[in-house]
Protein backbone atom coordinates (compact mmCIF):
# COMPACT_ATOMS: atom_id res chain seq x y z
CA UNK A 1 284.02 135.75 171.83
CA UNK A 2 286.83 137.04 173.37
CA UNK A 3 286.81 139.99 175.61
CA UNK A 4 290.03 141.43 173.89
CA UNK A 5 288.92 144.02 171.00
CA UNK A 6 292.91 143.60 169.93
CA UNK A 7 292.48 139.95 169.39
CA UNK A 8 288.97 140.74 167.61
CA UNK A 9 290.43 143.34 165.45
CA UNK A 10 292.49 140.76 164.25
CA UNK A 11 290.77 138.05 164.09
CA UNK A 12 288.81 140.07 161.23
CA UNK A 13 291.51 141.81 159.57
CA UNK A 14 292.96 138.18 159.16
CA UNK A 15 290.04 136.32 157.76
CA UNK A 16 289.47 139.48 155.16
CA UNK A 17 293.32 139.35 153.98
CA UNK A 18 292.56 135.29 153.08
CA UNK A 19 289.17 136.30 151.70
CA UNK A 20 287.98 134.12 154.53
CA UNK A 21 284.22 134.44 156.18
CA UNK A 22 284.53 136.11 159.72
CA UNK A 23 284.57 133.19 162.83
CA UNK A 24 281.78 132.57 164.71
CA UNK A 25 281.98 133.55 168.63
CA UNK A 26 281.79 130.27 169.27
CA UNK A 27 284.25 129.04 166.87
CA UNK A 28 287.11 131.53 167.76
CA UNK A 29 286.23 130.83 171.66
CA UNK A 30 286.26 126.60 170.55
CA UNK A 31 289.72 127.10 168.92
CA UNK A 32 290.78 128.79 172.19
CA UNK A 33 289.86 126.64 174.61
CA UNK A 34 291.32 124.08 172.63
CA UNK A 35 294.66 125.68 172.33
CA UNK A 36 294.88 126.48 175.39
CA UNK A 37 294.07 123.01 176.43
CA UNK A 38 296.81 121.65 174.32
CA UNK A 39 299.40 124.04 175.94
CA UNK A 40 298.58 123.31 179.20
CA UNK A 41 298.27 119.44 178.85
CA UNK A 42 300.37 118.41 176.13
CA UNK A 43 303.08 121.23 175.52
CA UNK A 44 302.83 124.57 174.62
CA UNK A 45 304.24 124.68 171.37
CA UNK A 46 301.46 121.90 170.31
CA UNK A 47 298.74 124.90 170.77
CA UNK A 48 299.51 126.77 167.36
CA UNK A 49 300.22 123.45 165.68
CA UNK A 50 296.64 121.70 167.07
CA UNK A 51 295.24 124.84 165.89
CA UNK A 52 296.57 124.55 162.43
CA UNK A 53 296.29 121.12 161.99
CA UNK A 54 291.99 121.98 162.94
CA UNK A 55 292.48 124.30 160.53
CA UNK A 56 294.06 122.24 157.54
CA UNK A 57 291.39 119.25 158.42
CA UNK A 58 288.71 121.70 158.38
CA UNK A 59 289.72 123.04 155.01
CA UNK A 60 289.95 119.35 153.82
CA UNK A 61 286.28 118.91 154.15
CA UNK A 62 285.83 117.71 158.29
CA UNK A 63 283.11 119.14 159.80
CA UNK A 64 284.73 122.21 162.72
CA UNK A 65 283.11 120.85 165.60
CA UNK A 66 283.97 116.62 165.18
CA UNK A 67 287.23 117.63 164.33
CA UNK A 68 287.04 119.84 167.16
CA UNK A 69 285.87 117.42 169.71
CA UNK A 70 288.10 114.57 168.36
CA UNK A 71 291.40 116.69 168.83
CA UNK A 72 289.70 117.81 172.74
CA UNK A 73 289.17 113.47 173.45
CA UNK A 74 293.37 113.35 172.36
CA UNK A 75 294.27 115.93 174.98
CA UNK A 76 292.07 114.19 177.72
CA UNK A 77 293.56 111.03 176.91
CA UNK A 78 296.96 112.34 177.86
């Protein structure tokens, strides 16, 4: 997980105000990555909008991780 104890701190504080279960290390460094991917490679205002859509599809019923990867093949296609 991140290194930041900010970012941590609200990380939980968030989930807990939308009666959310806590992320995973692996799925807060996964959403990460892939935002920053998406800044870097596509345009920075797609990060927060990637990361929302993975959110919305997630919430929809996709499994994290295919959604995940499909959304990581999309950036590397360019």
């Amino acid at each position: 997980m991140s290194e930041n104890p900010e970012l941590a701190a609200w990380v939980v504080r968030a989930c807990a105000e939308l009666g959310l279960e806590p992320l995973g290390a692996g799925e807060q460094d996964a959403i990460l990555d892939l935002a920053r991917d998406v800044a870097h490679n596509v345009a920075r205002p797609g990060a927060p909008l990637t990361a929302f859509l993975l959110g919305v599809a997630v919430g929809r019923g996709a499994d994290f991780e295919e959604a995940r990867a499909r959304l990581v093949a999309l950036v590397d296609e360019g």
